[in-house]
PDB file of N, CA and C in Angstrom:
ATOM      1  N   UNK A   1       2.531   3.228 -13.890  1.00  0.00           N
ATOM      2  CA  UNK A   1       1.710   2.048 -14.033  1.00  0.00           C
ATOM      3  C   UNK A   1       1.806   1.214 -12.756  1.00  0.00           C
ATOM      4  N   UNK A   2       1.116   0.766 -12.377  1.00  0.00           N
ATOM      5  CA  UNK A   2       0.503   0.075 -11.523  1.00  0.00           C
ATOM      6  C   UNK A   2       1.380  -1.322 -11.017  1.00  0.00           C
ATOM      7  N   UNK A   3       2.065  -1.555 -10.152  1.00  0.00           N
ATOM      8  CA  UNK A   3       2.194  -3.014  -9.765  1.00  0.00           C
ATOM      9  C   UNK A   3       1.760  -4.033  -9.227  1.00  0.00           C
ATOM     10  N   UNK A   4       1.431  -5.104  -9.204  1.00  0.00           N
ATOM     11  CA  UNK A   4       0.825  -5.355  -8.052  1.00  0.00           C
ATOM     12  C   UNK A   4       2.007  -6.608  -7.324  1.00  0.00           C
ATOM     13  N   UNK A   5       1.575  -7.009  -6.143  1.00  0.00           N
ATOM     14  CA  UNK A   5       2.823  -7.955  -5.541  1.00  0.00           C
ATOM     15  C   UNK A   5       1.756  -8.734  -4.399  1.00  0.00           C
ATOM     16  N   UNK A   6       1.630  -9.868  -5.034  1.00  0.00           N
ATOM     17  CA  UNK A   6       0.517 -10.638  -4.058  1.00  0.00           C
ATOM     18  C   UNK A   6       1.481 -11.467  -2.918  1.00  0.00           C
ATOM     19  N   UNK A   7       0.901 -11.083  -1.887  1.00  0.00           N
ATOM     20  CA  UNK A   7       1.334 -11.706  -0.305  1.00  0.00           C
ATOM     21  C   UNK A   7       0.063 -12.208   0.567  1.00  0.00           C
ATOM     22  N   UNK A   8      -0.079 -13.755   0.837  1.00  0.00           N
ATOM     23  CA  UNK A   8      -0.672 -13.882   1.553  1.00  0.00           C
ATOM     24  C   UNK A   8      -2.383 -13.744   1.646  1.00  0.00           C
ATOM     25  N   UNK A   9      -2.540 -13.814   0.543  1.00  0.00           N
ATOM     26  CA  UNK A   9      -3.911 -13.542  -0.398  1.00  0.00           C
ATOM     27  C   UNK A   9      -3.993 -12.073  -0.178  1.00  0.00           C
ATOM     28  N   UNK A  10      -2.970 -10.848  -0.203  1.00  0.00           N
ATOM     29  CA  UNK A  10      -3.662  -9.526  -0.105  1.00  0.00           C
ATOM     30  C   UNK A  10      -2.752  -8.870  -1.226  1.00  0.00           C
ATOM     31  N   UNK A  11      -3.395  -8.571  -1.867  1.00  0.00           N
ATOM     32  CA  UNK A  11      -2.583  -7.287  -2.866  1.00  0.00           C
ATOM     33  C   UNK A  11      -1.998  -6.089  -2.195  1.00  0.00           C
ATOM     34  N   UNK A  12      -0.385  -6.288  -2.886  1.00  0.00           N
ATOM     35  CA  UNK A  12      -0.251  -4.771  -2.468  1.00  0.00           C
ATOM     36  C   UNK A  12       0.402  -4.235  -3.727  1.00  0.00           C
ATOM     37  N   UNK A  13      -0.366  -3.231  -3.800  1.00  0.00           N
ATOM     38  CA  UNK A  13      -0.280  -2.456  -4.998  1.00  0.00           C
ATOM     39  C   UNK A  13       0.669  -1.409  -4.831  1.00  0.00           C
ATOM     40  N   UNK A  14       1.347  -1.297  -5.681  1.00  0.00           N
ATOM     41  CA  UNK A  14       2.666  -0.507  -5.924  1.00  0.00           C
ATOM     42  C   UNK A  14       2.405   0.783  -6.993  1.00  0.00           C
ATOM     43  N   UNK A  15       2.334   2.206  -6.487  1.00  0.00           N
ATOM     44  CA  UNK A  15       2.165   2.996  -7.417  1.00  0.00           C
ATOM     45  C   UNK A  15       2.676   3.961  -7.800  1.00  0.00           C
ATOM     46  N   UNK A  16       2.960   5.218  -8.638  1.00  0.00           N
ATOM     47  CA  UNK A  16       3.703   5.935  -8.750  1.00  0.00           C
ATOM     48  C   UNK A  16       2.877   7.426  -8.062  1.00  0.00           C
ATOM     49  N   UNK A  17       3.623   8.730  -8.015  1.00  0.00           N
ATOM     50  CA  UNK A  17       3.000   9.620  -7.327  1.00  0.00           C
ATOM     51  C   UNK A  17       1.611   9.922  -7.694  1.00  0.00           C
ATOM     52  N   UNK A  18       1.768  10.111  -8.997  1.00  0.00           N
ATOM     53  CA  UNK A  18       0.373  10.613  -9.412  1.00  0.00           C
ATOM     54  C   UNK A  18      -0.495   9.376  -9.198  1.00  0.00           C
ATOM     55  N   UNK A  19      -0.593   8.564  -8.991  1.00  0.00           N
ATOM     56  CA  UNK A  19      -1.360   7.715  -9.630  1.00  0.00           C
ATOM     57  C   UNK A  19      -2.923   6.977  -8.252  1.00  0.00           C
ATOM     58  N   UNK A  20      -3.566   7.564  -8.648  1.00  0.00           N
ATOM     59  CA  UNK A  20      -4.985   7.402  -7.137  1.00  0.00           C
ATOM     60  C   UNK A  20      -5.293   6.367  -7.175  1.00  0.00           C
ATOM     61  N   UNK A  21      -5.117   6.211  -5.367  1.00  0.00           N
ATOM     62  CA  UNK A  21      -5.288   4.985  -4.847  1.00  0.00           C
ATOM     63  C   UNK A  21      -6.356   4.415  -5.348  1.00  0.00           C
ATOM     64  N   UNK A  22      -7.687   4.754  -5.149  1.00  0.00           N
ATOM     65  CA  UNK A  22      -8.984   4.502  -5.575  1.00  0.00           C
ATOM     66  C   UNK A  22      -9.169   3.828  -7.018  1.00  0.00           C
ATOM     67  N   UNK A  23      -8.185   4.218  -7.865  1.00  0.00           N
ATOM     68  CA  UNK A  23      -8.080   3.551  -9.643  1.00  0.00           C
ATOM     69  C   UNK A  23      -7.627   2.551  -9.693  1.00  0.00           C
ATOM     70  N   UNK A  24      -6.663   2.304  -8.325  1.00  0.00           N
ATOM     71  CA  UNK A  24      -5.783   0.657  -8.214  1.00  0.00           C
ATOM     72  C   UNK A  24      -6.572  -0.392  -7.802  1.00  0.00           C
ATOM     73  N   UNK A  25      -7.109  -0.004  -6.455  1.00  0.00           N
ATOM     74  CA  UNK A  25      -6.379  -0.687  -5.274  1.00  0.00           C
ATOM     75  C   UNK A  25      -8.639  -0.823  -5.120  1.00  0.00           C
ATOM     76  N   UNK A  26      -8.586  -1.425  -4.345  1.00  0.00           N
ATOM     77  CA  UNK A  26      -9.695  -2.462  -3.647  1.00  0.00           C
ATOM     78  C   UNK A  26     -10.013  -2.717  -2.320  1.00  0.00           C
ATOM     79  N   UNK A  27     -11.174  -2.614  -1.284  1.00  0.00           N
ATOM     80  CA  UNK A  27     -10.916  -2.762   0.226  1.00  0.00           C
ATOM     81  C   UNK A  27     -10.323  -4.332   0.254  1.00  0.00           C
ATOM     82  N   UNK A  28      -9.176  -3.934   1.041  1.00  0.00           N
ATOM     83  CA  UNK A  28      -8.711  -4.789   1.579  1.00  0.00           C
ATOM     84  C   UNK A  28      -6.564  -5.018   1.168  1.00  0.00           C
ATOM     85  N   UNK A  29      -6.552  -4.353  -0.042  1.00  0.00           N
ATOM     86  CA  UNK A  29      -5.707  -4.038  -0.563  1.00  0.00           C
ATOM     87  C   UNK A  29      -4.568  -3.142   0.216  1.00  0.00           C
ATOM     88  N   UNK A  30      -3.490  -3.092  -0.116  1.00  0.00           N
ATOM     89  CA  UNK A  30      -2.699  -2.401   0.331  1.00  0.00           C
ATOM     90  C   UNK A  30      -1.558  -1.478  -0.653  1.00  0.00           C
ATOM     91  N   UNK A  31      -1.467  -0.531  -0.527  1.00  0.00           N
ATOM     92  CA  UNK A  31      -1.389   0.602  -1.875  1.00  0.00           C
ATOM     93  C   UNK A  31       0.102   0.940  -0.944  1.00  0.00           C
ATOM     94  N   UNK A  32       1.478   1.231  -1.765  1.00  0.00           N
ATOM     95  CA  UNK A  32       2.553   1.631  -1.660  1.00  0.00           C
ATOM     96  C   UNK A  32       2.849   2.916  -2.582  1.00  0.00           C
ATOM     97  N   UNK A  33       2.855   3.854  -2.387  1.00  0.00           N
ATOM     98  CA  UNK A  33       2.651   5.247  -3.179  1.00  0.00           C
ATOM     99  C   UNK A  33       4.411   5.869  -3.017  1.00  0.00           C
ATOM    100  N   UNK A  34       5.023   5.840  -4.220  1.00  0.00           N
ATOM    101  CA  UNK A  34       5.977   6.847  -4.206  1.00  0.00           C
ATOM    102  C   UNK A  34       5.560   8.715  -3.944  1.00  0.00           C
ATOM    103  N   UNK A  35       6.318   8.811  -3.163  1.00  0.00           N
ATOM    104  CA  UNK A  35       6.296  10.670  -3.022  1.00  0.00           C
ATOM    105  C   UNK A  35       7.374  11.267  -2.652  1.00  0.00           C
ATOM    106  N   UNK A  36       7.884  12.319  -3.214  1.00  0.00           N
ATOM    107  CA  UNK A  36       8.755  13.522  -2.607  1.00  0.00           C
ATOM    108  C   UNK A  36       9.320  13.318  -1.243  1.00  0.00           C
ATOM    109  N   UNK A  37       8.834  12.835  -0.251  1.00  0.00           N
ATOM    110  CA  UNK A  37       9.296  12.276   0.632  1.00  0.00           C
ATOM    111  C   UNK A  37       9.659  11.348   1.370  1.00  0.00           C
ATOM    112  N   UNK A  38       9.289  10.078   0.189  1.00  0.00           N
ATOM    113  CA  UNK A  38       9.482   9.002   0.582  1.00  0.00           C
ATOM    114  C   UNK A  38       7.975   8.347   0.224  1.00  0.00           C
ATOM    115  N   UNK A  39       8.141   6.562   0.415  1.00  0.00           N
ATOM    116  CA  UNK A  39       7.710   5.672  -0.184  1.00  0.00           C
ATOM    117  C   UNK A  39       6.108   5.483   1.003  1.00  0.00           C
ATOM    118  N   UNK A  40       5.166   5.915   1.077  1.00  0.00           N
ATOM    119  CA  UNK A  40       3.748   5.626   1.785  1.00  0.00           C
ATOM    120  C   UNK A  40       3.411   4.310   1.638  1.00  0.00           C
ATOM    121  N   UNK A  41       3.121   4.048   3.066  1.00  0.00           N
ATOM    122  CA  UNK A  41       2.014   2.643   3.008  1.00  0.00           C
ATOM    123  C   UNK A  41       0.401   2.580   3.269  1.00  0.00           C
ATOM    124  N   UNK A  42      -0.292   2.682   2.560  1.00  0.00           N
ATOM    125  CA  UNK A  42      -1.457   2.908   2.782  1.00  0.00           C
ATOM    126  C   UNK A  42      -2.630   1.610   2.884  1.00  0.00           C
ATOM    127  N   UNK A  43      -3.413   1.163   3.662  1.00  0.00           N
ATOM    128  CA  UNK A  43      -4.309   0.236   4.025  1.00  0.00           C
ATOM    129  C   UNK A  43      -5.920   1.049   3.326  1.00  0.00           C
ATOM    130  N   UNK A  44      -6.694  -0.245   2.247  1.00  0.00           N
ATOM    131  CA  UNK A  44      -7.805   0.164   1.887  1.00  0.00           C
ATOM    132  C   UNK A  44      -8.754  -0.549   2.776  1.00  0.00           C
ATOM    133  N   UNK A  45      -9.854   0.447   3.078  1.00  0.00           N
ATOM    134  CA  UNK A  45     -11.100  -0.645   3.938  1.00  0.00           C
ATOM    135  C   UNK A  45     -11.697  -1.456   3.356  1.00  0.00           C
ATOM    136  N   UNK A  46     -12.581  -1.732   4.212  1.00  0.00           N
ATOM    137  CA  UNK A  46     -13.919  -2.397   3.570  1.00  0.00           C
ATOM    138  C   UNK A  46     -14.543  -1.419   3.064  1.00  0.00           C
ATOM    139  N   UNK A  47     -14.539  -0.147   3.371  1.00  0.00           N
ATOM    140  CA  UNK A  47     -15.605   0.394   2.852  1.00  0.00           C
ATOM    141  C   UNK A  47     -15.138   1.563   1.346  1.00  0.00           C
ATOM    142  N   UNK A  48     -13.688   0.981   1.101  1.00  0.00           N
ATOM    143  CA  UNK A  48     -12.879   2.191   0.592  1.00  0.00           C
ATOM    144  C   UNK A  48     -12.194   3.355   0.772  1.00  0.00           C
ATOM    145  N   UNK A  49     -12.004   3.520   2.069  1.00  0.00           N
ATOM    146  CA  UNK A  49     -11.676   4.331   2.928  1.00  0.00           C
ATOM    147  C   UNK A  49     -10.367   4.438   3.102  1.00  0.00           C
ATOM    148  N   UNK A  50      -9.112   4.788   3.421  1.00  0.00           N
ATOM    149  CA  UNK A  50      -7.716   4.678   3.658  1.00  0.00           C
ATOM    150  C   UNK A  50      -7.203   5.392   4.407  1.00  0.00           C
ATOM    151  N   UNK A  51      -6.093   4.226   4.625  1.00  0.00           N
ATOM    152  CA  UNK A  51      -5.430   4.752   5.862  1.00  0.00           C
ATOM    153  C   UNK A  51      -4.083   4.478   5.607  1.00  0.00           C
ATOM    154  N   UNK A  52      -3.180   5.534   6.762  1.00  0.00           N
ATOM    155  CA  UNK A  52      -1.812   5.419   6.192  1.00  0.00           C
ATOM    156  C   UNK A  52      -1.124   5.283   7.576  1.00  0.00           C
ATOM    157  N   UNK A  53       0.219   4.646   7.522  1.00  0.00           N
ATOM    158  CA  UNK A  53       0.434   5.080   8.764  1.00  0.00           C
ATOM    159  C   UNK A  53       1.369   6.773   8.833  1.00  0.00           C
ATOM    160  N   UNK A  54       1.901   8.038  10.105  1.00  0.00           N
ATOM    161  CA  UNK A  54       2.102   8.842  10.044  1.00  0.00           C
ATOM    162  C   UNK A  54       3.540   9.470   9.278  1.00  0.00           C
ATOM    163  N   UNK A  55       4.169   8.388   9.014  1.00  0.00           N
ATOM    164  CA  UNK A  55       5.417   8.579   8.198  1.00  0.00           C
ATOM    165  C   UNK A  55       5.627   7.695   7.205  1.00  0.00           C
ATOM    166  N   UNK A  56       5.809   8.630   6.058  1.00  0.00           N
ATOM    167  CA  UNK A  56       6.998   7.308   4.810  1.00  0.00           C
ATOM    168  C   UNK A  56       8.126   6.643   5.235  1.00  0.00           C
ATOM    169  N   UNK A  57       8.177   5.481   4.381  1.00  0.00           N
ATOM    170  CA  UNK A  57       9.542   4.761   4.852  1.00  0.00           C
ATOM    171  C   UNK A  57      10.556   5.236   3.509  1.00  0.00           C
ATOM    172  N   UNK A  58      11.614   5.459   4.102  1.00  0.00           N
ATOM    173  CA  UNK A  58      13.056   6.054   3.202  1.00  0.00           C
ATOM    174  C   UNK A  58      13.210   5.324   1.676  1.00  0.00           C
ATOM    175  N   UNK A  59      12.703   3.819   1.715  1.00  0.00           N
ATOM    176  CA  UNK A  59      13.112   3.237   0.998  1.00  0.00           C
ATOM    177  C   UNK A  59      11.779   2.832   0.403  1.00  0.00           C
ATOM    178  N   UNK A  60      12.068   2.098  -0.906  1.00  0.00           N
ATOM    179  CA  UNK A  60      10.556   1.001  -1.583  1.00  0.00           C
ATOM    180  C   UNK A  60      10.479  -0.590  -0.550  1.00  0.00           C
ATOM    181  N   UNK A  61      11.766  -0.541  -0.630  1.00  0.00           N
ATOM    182  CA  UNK A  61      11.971  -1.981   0.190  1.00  0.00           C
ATOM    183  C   UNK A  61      11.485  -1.921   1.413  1.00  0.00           C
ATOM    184  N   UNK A  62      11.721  -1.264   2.363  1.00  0.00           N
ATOM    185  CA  UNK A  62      11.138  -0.867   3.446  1.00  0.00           C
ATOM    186  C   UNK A  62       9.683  -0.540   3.927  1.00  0.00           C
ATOM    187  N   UNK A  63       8.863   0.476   2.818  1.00  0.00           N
ATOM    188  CA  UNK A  63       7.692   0.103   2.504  1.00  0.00           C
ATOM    189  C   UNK A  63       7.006  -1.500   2.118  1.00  0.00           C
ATOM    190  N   UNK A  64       7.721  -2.204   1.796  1.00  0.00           N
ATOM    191  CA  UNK A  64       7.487  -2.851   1.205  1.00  0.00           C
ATOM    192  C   UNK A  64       7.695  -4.494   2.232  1.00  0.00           C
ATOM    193  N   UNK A  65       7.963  -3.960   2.916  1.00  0.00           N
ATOM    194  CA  UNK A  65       8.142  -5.061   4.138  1.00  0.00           C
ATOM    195  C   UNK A  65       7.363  -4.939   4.832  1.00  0.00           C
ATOM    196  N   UNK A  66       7.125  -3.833   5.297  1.00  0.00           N
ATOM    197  CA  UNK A  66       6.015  -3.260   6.236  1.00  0.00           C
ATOM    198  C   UNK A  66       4.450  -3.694   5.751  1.00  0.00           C
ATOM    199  N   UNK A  67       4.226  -3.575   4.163  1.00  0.00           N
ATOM    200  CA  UNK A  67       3.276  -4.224   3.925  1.00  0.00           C
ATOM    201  C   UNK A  67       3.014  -5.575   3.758  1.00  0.00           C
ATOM    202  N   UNK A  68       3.921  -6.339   3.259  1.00  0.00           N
ATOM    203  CA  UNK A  68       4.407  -7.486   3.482  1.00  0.00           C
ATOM    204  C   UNK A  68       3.338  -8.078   5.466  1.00  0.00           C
ATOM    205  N   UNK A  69       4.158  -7.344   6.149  1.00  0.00           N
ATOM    206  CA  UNK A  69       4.449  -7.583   7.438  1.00  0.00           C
ATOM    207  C   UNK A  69       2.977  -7.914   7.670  1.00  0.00           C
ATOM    208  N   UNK A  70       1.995  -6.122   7.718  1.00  0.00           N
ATOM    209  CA  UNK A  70       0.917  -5.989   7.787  1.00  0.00           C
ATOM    210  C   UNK A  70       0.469  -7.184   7.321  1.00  0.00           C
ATOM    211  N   UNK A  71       0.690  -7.953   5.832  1.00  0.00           N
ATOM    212  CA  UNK A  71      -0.314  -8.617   5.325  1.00  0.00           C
ATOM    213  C   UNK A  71      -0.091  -9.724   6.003  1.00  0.00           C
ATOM    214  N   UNK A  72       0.699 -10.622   6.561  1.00  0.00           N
ATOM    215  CA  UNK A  72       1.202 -11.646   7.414  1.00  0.00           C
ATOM    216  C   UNK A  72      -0.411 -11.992   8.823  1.00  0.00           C
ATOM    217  N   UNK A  73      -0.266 -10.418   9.526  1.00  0.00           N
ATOM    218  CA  UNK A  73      -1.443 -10.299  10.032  1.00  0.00           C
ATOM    219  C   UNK A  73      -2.633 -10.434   9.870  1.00  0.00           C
ATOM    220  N   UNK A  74      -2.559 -10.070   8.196  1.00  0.00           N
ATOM    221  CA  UNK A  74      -4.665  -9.870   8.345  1.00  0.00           C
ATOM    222  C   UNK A  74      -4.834  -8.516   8.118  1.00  0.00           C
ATOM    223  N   UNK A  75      -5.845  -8.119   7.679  1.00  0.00           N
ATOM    224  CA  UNK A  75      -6.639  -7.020   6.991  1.00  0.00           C
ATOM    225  C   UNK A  75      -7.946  -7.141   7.802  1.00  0.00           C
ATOM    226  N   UNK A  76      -8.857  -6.329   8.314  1.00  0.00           N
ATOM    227  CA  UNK A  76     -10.105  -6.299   8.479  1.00  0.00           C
ATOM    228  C   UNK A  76     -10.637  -5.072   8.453  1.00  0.00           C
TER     229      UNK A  76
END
């Protein structure tokens, strides 16, 4: 199930493996995906589109700063 954790007027949505980005998350949103290898940070567009950066972070917390961080910046 779905979390969400509002920062900075941007959602970042917290999800489990199975669970698609696209069912959560919203352009502009920011989607944290548990996996097998660690915790993904993924950025939604404007247009619905996503992006991740090239490695998971080890931890949730760590993901979770990073989006944090991102959202500090701005979304466009």
């Amino acid at each position: 199930m779905a979390t969400v954790v509002r920062h900075r007027r941007v959602n970042i949505v917290v999800l489990d493996a199975n669970e698609p980005i696209a069912n959560w998350c919203k352009p502009g949103d920011i989607a944290i995906v548990a996996a097998p290898d660690g915790w993904w940070t993924n950025f939604v567009g404007a247009h619905g589109e996503i992006d991740s950066y090239d490695i998971p972070y080890p931890s949730y917390n760590e993901a979770l700063w990073a989006a944090k961080a991102a959202a500090e910046f701005g979304l466009s």
